[in-house]
C-alpha atoms as a PDB file:
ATOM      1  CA  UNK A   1       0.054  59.548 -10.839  1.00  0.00           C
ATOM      2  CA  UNK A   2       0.551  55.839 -11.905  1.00  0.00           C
ATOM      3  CA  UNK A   3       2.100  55.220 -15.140  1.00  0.00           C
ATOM      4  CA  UNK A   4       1.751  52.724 -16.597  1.00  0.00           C
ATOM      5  CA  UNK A   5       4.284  51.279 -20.063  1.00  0.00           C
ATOM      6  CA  UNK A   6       2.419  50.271 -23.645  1.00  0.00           C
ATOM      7  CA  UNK A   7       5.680  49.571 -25.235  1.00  0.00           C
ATOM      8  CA  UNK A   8       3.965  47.520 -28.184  1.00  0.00           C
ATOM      9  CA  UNK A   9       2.222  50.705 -30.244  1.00  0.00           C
ATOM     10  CA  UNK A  10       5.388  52.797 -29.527  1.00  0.00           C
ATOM     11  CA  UNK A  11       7.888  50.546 -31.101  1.00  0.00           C
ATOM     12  CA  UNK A  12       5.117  50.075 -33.959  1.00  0.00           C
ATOM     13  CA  UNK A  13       5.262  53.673 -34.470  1.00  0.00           C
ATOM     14  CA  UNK A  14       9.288  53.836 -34.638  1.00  0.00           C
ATOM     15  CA  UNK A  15       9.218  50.601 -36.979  1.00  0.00           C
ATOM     16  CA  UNK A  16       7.033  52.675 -39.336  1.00  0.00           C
ATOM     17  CA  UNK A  17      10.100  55.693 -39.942  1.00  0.00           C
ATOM     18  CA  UNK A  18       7.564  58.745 -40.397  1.00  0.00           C
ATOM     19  CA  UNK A  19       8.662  62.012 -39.458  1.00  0.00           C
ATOM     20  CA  UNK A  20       7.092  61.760 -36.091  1.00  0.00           C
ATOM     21  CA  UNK A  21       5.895  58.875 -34.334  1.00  0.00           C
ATOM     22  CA  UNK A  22       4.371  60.272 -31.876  1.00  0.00           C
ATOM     23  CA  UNK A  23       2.164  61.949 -34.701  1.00  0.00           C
ATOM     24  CA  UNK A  24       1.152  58.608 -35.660  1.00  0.00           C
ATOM     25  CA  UNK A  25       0.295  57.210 -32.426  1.00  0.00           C
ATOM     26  CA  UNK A  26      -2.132  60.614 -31.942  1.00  0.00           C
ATOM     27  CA  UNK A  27      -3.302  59.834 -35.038  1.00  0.00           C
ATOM     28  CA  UNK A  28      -3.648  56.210 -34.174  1.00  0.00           C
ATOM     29  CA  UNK A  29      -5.686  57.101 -31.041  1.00  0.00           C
ATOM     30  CA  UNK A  30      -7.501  59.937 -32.712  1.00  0.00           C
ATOM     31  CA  UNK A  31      -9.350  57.366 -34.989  1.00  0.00           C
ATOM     32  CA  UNK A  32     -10.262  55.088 -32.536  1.00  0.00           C
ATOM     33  CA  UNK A  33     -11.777  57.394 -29.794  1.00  0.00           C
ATOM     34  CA  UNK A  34     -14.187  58.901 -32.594  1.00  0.00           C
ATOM     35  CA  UNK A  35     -15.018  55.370 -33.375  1.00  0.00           C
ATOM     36  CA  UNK A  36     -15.641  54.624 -29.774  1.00  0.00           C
ATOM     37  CA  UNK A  37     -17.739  58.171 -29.864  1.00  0.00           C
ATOM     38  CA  UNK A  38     -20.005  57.237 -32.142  1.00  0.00           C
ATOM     39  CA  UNK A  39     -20.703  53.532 -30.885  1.00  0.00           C
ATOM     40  CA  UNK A  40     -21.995  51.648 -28.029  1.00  0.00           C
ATOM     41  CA  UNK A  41     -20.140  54.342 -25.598  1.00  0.00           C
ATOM     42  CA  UNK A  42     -23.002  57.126 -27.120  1.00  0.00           C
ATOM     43  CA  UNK A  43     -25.767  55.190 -25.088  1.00  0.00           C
ATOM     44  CA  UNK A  44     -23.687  54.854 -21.933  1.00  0.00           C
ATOM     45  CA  UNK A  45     -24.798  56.948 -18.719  1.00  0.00           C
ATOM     46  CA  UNK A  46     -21.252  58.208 -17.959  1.00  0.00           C
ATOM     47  CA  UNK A  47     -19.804  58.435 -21.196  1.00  0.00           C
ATOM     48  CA  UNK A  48     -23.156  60.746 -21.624  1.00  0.00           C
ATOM     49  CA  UNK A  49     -22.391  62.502 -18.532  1.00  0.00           C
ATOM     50  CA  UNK A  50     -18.920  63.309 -19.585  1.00  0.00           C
ATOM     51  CA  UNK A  51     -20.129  64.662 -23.092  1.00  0.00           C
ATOM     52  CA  UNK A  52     -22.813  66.558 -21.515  1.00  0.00           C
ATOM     53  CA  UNK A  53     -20.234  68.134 -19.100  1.00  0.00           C
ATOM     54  CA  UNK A  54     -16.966  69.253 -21.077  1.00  0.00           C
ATOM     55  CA  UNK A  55     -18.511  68.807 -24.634  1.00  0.00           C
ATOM     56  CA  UNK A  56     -16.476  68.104 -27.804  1.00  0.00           C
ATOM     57  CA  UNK A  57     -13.939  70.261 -29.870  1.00  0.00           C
ATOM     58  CA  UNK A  58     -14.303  72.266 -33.282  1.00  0.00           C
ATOM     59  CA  UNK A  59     -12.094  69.386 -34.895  1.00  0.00           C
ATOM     60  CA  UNK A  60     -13.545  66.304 -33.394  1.00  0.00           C
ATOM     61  CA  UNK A  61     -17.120  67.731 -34.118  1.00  0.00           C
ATOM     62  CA  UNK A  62     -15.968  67.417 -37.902  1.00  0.00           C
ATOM     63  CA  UNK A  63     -14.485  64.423 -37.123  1.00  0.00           C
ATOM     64  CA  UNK A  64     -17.665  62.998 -35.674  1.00  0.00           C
ATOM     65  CA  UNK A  65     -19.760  64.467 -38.717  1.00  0.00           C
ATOM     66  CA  UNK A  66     -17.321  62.992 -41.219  1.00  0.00           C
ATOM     67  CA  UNK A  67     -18.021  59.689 -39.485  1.00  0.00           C
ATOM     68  CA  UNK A  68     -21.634  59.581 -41.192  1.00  0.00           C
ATOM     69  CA  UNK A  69     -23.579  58.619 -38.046  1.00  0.00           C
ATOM     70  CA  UNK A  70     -25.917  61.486 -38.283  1.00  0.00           C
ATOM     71  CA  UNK A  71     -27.895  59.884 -35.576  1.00  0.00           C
ATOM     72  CA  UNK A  72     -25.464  58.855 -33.112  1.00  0.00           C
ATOM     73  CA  UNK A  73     -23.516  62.390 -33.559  1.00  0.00           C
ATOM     74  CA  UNK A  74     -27.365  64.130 -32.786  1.00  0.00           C
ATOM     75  CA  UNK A  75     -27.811  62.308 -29.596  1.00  0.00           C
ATOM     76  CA  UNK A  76     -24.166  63.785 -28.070  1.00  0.00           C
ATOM     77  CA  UNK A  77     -24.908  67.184 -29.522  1.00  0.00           C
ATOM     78  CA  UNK A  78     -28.869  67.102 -28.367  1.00  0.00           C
ATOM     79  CA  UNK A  79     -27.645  66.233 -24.714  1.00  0.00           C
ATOM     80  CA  UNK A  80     -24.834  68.402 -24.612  1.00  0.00           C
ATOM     81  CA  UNK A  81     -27.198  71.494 -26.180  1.00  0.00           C
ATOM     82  CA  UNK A  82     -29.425  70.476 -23.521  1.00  0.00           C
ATOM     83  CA  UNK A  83     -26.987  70.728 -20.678  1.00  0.00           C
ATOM     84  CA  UNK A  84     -25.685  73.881 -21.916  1.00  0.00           C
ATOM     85  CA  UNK A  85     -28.523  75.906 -22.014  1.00  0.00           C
ATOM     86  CA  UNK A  86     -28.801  75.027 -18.321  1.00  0.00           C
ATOM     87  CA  UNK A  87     -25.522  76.645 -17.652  1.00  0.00           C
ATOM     88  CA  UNK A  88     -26.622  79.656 -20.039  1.00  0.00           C
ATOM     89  CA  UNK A  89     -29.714  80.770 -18.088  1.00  0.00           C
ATOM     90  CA  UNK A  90     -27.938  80.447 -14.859  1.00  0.00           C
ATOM     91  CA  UNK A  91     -25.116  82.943 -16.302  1.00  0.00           C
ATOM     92  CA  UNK A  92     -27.399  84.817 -17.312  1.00  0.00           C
ATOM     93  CA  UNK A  93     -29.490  85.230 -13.880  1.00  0.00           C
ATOM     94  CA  UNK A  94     -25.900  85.792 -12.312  1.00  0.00           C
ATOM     95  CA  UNK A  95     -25.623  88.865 -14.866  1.00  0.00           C
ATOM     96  CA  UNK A  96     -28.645  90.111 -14.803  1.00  0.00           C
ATOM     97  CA  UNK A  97     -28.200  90.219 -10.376  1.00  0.00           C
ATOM     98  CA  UNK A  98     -24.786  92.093 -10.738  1.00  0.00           C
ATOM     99  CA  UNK A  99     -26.141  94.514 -12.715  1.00  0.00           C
ATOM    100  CA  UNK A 100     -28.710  95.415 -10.464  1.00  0.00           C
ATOM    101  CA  UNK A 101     -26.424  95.262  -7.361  1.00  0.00           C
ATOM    102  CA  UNK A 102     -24.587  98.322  -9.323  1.00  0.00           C
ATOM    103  CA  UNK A 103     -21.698  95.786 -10.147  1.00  0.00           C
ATOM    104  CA  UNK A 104     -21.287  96.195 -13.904  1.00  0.00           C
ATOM    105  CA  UNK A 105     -19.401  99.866 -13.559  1.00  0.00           C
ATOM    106  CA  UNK A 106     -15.791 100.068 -14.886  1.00  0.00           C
ATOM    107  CA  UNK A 107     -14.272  99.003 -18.226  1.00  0.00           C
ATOM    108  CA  UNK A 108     -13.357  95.581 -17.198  1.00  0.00           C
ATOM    109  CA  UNK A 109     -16.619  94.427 -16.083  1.00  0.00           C
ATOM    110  CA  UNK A 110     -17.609  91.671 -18.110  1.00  0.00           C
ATOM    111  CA  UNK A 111     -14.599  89.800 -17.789  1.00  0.00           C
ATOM    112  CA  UNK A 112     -15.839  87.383 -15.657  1.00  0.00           C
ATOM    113  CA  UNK A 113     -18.960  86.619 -18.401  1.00  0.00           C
ATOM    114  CA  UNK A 114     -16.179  86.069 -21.150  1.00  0.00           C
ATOM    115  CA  UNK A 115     -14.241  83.443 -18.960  1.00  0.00           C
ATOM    116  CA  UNK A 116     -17.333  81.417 -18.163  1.00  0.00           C
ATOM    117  CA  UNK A 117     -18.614  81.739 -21.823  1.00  0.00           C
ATOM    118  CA  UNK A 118     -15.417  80.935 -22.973  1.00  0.00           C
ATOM    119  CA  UNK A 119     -15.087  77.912 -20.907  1.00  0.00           C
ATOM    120  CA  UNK A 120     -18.472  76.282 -22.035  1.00  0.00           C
ATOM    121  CA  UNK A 121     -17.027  76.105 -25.446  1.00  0.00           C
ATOM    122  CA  UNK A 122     -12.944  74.906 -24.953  1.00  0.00           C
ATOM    123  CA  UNK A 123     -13.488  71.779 -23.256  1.00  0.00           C
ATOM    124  CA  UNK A 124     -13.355  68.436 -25.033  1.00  0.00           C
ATOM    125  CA  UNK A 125     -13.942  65.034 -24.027  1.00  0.00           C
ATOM    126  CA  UNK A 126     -12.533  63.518 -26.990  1.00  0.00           C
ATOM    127  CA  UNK A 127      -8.956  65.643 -26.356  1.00  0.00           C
ATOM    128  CA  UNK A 128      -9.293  64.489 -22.420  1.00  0.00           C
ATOM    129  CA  UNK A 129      -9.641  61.357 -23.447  1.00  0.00           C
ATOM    130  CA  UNK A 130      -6.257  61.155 -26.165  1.00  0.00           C
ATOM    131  CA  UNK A 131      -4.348  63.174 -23.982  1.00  0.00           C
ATOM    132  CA  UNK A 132      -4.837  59.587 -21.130  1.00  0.00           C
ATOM    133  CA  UNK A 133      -3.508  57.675 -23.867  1.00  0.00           C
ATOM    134  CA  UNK A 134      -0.776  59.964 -24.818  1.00  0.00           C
ATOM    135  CA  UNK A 135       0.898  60.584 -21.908  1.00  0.00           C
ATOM    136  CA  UNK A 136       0.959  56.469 -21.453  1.00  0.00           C
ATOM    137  CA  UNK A 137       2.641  57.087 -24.825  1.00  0.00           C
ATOM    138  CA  UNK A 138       5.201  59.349 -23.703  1.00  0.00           C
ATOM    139  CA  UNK A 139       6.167  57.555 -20.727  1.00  0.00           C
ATOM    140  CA  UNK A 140       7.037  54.600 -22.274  1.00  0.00           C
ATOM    141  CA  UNK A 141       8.936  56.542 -25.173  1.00  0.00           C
ATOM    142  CA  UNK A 142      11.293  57.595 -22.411  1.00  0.00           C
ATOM    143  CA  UNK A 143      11.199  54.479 -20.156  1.00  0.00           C
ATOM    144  CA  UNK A 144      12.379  53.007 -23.437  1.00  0.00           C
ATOM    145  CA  UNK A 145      15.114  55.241 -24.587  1.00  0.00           C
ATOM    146  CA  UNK A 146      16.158  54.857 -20.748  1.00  0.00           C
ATOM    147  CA  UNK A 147      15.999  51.129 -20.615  1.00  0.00           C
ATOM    148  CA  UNK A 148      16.177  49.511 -24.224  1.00  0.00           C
ATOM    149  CA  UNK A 149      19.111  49.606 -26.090  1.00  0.00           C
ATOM    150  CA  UNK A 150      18.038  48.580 -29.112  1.00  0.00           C
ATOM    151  CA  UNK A 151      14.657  50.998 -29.156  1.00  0.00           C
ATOM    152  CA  UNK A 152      17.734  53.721 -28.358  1.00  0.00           C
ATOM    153  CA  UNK A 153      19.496  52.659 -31.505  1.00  0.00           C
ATOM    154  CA  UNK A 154      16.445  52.737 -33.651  1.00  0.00           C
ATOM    155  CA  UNK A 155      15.390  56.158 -32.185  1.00  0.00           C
ATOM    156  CA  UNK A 156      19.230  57.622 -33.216  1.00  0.00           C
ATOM    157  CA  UNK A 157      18.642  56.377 -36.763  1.00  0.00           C
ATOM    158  CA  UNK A 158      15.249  57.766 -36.849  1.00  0.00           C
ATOM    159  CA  UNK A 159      13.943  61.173 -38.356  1.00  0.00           C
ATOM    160  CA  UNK A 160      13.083  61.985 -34.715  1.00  0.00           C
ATOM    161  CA  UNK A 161      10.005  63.955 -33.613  1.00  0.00           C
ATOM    162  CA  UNK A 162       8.147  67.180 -34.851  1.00  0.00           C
ATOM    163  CA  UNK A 163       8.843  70.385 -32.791  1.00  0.00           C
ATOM    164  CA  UNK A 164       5.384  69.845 -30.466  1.00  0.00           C
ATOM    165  CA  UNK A 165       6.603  66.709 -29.317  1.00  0.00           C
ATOM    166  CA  UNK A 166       9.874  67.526 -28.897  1.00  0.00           C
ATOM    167  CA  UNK A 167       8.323  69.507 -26.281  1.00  0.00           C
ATOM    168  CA  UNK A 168       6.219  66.938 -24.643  1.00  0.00           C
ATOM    169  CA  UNK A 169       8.987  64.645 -24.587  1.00  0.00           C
ATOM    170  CA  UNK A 170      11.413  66.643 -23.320  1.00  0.00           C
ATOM    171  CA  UNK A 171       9.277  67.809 -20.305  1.00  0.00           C
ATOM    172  CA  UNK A 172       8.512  64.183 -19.489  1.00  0.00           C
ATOM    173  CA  UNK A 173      12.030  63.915 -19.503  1.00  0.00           C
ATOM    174  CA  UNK A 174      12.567  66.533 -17.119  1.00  0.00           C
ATOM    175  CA  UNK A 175      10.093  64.607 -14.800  1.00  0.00           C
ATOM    176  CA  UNK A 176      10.976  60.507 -15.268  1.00  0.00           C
ATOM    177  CA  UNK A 177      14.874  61.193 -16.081  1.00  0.00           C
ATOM    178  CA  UNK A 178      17.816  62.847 -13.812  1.00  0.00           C
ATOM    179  CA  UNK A 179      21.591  63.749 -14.334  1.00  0.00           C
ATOM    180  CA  UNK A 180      23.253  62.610 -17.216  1.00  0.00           C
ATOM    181  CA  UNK A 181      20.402  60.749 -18.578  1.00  0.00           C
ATOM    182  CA  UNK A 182      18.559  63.768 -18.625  1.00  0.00           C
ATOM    183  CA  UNK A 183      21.110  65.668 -20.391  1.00  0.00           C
ATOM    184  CA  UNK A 184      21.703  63.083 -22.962  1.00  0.00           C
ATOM    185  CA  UNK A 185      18.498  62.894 -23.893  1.00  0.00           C
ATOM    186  CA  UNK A 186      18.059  66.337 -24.245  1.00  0.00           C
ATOM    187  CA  UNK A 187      20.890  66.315 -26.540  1.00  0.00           C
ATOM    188  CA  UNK A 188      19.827  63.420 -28.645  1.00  0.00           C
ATOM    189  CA  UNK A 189      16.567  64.843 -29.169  1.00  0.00           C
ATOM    190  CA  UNK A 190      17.409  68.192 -30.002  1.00  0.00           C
ATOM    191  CA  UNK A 191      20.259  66.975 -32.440  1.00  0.00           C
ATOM    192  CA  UNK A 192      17.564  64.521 -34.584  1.00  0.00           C
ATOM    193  CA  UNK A 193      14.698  67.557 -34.788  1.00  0.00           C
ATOM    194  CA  UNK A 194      17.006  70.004 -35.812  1.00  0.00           C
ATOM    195  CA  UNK A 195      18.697  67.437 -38.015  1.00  0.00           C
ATOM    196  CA  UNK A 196      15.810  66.986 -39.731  1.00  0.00           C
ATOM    197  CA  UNK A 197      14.512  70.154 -39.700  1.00  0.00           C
ATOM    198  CA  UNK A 198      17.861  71.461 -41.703  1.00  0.00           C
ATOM    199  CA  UNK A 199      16.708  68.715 -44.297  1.00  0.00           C
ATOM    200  CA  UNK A 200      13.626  69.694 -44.547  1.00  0.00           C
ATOM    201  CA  UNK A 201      14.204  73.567 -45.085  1.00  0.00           C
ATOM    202  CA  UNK A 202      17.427  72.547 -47.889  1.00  0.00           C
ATOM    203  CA  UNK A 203      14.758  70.302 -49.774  1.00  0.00           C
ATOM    204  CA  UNK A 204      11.990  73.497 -49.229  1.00  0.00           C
ATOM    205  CA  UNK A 205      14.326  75.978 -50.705  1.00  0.00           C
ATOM    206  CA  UNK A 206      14.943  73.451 -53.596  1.00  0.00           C
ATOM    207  CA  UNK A 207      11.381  73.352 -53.935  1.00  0.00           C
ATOM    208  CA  UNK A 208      10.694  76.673 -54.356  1.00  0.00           C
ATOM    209  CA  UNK A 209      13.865  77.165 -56.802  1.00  0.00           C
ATOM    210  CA  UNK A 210      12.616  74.528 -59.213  1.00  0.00           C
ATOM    211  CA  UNK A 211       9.644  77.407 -59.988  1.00  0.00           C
ATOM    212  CA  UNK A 212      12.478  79.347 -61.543  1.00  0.00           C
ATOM    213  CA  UNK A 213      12.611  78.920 -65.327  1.00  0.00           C
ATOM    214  CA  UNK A 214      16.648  78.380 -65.211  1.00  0.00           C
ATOM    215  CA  UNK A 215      15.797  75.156 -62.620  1.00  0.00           C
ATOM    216  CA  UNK A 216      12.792  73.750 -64.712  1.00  0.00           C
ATOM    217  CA  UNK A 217      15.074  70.884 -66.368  1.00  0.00           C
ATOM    218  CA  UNK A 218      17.328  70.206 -63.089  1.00  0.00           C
ATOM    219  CA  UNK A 219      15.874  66.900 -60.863  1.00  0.00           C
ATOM    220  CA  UNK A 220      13.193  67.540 -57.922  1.00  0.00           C
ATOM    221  CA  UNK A 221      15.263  65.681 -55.358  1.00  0.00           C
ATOM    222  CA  UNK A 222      13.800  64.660 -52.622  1.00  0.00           C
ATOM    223  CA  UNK A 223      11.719  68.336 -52.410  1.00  0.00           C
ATOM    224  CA  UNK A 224       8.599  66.982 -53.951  1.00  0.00           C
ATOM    225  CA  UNK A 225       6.771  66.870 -50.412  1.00  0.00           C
ATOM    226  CA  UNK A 226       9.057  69.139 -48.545  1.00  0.00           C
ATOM    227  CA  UNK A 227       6.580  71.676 -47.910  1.00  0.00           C
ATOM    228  CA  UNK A 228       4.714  68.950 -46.369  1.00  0.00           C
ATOM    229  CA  UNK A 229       7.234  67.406 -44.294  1.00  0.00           C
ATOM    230  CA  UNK A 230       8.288  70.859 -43.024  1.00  0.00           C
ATOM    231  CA  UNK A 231       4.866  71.918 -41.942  1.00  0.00           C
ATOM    232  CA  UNK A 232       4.300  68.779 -40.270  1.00  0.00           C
ATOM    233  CA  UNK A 233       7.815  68.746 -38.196  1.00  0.00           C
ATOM    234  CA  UNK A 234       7.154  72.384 -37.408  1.00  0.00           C
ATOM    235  CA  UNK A 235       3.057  71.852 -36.342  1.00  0.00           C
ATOM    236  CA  UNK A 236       2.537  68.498 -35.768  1.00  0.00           C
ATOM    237  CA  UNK A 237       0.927  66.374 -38.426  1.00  0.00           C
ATOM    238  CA  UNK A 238      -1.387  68.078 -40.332  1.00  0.00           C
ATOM    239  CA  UNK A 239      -1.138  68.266 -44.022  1.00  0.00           C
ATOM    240  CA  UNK A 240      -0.690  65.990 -46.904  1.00  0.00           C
ATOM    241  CA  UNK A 241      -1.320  61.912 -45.946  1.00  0.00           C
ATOM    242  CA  UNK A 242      -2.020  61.147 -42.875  1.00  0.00           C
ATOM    243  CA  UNK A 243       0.644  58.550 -42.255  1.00  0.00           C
ATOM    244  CA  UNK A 244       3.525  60.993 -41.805  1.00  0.00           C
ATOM    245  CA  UNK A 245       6.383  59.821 -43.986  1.00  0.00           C
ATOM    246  CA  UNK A 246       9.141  61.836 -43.541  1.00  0.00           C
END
């Protein structure tokens, strides 16, 4: 596969200091590909064909419907529905023959009906289509720690990543970095997260001491929004604001 860098939005995303800024770049993309959704792309043939094919997610149907485009959100569902249904009555034909062939006996007989049912309803265009820009993303992250200086000495004063893309990262490291570079990354990365993380949990603790009567007139701290931050580095971004601030 050809990579290729986008250093511009990742050193955005590290100038911002949120807990994760590879969070903010999903986010980032997230916005713009249900824009894209929902405008001239709806009316393309192969955008259609790709919706019609793989469909779209629980979350970026809400997404979508949150977008107020009732129309334009009708049109992928009405194709996609259509599509579907084809798919449907030819599973259903496929059933309905095994059965009579005598090839339904035995407990585990309808497994192969739950895999194809199940995978009419877990692909998502949207996802495919973040996950392009994303691994652009993460490439570059590393290119950059590998290559830049001072994008190495803003990610060491950072509050690193959350725990999911401490995982990406690190297997991307595992594929664009060898020997000691590998290693040192590792290292670095795994030092910032759990960092952080220890941070987070000391401010979470405070948080839920402060309930106790004897705390009531001590100060908050910084545990306000630590059961925020600590969901977020432990999940990904996903409650309070959506910008991430650590």
């Amino acid at each position: 596969m050809q990579y290729h860098l986008d250093t511009i939005p990742v050193w955005e995303a590290m100038e911002q200091n949120t807990a994760c800024p590879l969070c903010a770049l999903y986010r980032r993309v997230e916005a713009a590909e249900i824009e894209r959704s929902l405008g001239g792309s709806v009316m393309e043939p192969d955008a259609r064909i790709r919706v019609n094919e793989k469909g779209i997610c629980a979350r970026h149907h809400a997404q979508l419907f949150a977008m107020q485009n009732r129309l334009g959100h009708a049109l992928l569902a009405d194709s996609h529905t259509k599509e579907l249904l084809k798919k449907l009555e030819g599973l259903e034909k496929k059933a309905a023959s095994c059965e009579k062939r005598g090839l339904f006996g035995g407990g585990d007989s309808l497994e192969w009906v739950v895999r194809e049912l199940d995978a009419l309803c877990r692909s998502c265009v949207v996802c495919d289509d973040i996950q392009v820009h994303m691994e652009r993303y993460f490439y570059t992250f590393v290119h950059l720690w590998k290559s830049d200086a001072a994008f190495r000495e803003k990610w060491q004063a950072s509050q690193g990543v959350c725990l999911p893309h401490a995982a990406e990262l690190l297997a991307r490291a595992q594929k664009h970095l060898v020997g000691s570079a590998r290693r040192e990354f590792a290292a670095s990365l795994l030092s910032l997260v759990k960092a952080n993380l220890t941070q987070d949990e000391k401010d979470l603790e405070w948080f839920t001491l402060k309930f106790d009567y004897r705390n009531q007139q001590k100060p908050w701290g910084n545990s306000r929004d630590a059961l925020e931050r600590t969901v977020n580095r432990l999940r990904g971004l996903c409650v309070g604001g959506g910008d991430g601030q650590g």
